[in-house]
Protein backbone atom coordinates (compact mmCIF):
# COMPACT_ATOMS: atom_id res chain seq x y z
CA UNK A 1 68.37 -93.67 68.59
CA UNK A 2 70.23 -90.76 69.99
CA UNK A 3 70.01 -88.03 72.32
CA UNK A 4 71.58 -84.71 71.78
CA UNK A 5 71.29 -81.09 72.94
CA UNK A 6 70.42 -78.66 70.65
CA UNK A 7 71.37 -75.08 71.43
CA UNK A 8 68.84 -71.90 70.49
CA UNK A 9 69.54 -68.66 70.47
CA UNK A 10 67.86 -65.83 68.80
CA UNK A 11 68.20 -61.53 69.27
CA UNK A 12 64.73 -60.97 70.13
CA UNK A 13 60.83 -62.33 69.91
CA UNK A 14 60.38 -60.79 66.92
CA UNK A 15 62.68 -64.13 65.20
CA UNK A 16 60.57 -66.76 65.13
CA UNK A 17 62.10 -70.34 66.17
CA UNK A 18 61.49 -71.98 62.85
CA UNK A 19 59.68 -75.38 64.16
CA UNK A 20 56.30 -76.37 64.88
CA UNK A 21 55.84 -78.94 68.21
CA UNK A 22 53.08 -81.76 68.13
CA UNK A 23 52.24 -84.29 70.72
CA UNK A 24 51.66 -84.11 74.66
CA UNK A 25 50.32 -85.75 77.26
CA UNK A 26 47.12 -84.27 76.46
CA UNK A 27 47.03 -85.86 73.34
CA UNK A 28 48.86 -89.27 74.19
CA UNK A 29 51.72 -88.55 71.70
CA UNK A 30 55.54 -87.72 72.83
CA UNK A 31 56.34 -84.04 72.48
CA UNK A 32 58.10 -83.77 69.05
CA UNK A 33 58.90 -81.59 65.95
CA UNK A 34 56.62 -82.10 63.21
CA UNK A 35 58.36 -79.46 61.25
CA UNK A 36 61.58 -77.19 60.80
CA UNK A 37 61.74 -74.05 58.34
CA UNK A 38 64.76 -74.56 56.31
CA UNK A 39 67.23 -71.70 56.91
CA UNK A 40 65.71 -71.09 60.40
CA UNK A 41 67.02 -70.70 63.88
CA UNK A 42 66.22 -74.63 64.39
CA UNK A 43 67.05 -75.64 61.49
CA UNK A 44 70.65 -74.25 61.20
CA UNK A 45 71.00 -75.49 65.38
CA UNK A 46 70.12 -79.07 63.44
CA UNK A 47 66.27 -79.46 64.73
CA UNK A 48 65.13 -82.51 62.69
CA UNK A 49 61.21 -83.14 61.79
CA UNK A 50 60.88 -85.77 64.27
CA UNK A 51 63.18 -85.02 66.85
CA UNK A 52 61.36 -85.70 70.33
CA UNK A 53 61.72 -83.34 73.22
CA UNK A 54 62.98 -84.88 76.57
CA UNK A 55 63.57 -81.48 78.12
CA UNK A 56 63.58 -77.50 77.72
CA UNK A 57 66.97 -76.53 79.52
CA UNK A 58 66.94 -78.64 82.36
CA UNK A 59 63.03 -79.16 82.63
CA UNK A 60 62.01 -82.41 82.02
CA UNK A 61 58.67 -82.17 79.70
CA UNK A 62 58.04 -85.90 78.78
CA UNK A 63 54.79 -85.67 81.12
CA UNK A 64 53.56 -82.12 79.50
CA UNK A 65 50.76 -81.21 77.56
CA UNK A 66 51.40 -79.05 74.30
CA UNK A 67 50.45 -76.14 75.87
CA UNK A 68 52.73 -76.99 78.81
CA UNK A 69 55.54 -77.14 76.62
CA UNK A 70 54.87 -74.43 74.63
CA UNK A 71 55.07 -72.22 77.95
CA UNK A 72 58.12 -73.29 79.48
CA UNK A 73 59.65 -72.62 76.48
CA UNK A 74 58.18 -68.79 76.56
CA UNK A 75 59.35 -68.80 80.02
CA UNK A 76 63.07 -69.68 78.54
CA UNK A 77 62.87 -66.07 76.61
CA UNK A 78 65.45 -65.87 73.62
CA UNK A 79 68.19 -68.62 74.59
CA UNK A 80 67.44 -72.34 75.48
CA UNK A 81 68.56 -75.31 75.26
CA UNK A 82 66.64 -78.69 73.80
CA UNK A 83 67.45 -82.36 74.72
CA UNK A 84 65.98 -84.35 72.40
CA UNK A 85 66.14 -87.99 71.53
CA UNK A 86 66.54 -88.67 67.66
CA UNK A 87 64.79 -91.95 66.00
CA UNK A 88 65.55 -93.69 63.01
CA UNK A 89 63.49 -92.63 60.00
CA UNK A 90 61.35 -95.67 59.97
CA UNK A 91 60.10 -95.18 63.87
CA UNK A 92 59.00 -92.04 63.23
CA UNK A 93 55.90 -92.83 61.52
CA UNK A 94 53.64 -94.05 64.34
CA UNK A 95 53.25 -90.35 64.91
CA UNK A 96 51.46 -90.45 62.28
CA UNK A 97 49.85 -93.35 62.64
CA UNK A 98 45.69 -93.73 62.93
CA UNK A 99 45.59 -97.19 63.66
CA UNK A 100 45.64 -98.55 67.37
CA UNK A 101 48.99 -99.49 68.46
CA UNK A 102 48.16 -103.30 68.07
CA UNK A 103 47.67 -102.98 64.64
CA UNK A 104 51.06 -100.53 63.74
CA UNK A 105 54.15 -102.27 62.66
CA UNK A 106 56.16 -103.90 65.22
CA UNK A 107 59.49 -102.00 64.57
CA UNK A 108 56.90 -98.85 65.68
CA UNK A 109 56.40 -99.77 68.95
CA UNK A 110 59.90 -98.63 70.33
CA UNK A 111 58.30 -94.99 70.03
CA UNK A 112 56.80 -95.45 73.13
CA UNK A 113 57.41 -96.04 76.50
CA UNK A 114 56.56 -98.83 78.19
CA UNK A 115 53.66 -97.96 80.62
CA UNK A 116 51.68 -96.13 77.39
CA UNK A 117 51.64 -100.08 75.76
CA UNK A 118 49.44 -101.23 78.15
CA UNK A 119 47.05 -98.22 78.33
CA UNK A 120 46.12 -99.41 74.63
């Protein structure tokens, strides 16, 4: 795993991003990209489906709801920066996963942090 910064930057609102966010708190799931329009703002910054967002410029929004997220990130207007922390291939399918998280793979479980293991 890695974390990186990926830089945005568009003219105006009318350009859209290029990515679509899933997870947050509200839903028990990291914040993270579940998709990225090739050819796109994100996409040619190097947003990756899967890519999990630690912060929106210096705002830490590991403890935010969707929506949460989704506002700070109107707040940031047309230039913004994303940490994110990047997972091998492999991890990133417990996003996906409907089972509980005793009965995902083991190599899953990484995904999250530690205090969310023992809420399940």
């Amino acid at each position: 795993m890695a974390t990186a910064t990926i830089h945005l930057q568009r003219l105006d609102t009318s350009q859209p991003w290029g990515f679509k966010l899933q997870g947050g708190s509200d839903v028990g799931k990291p914040l993270h990209v579940a998709h990225v329009s090739p050819g796109s703002i994100s996409g040619r910054a190097g947003l990756k489906i899967g890519d999990v967002i630690l912060k929106i410029d210096k705002v830490d929004v590991s403890s935010f709801t969707h929506d949460d997220a989704r506002g700070e990130m109107i707040r940031a207007g047309n230039k913004f920066d994303l940490t994110i922390q990047r997972y091998d291939a492999n991890i990133l399918r417990v996003i996906n996963c409907n089972r509980t998280i005793e009965r995902c793979d083991a190599r899953y479980i990484a995904y999250y942090k530690p205090n969310e293991l023992h809420n399940r």
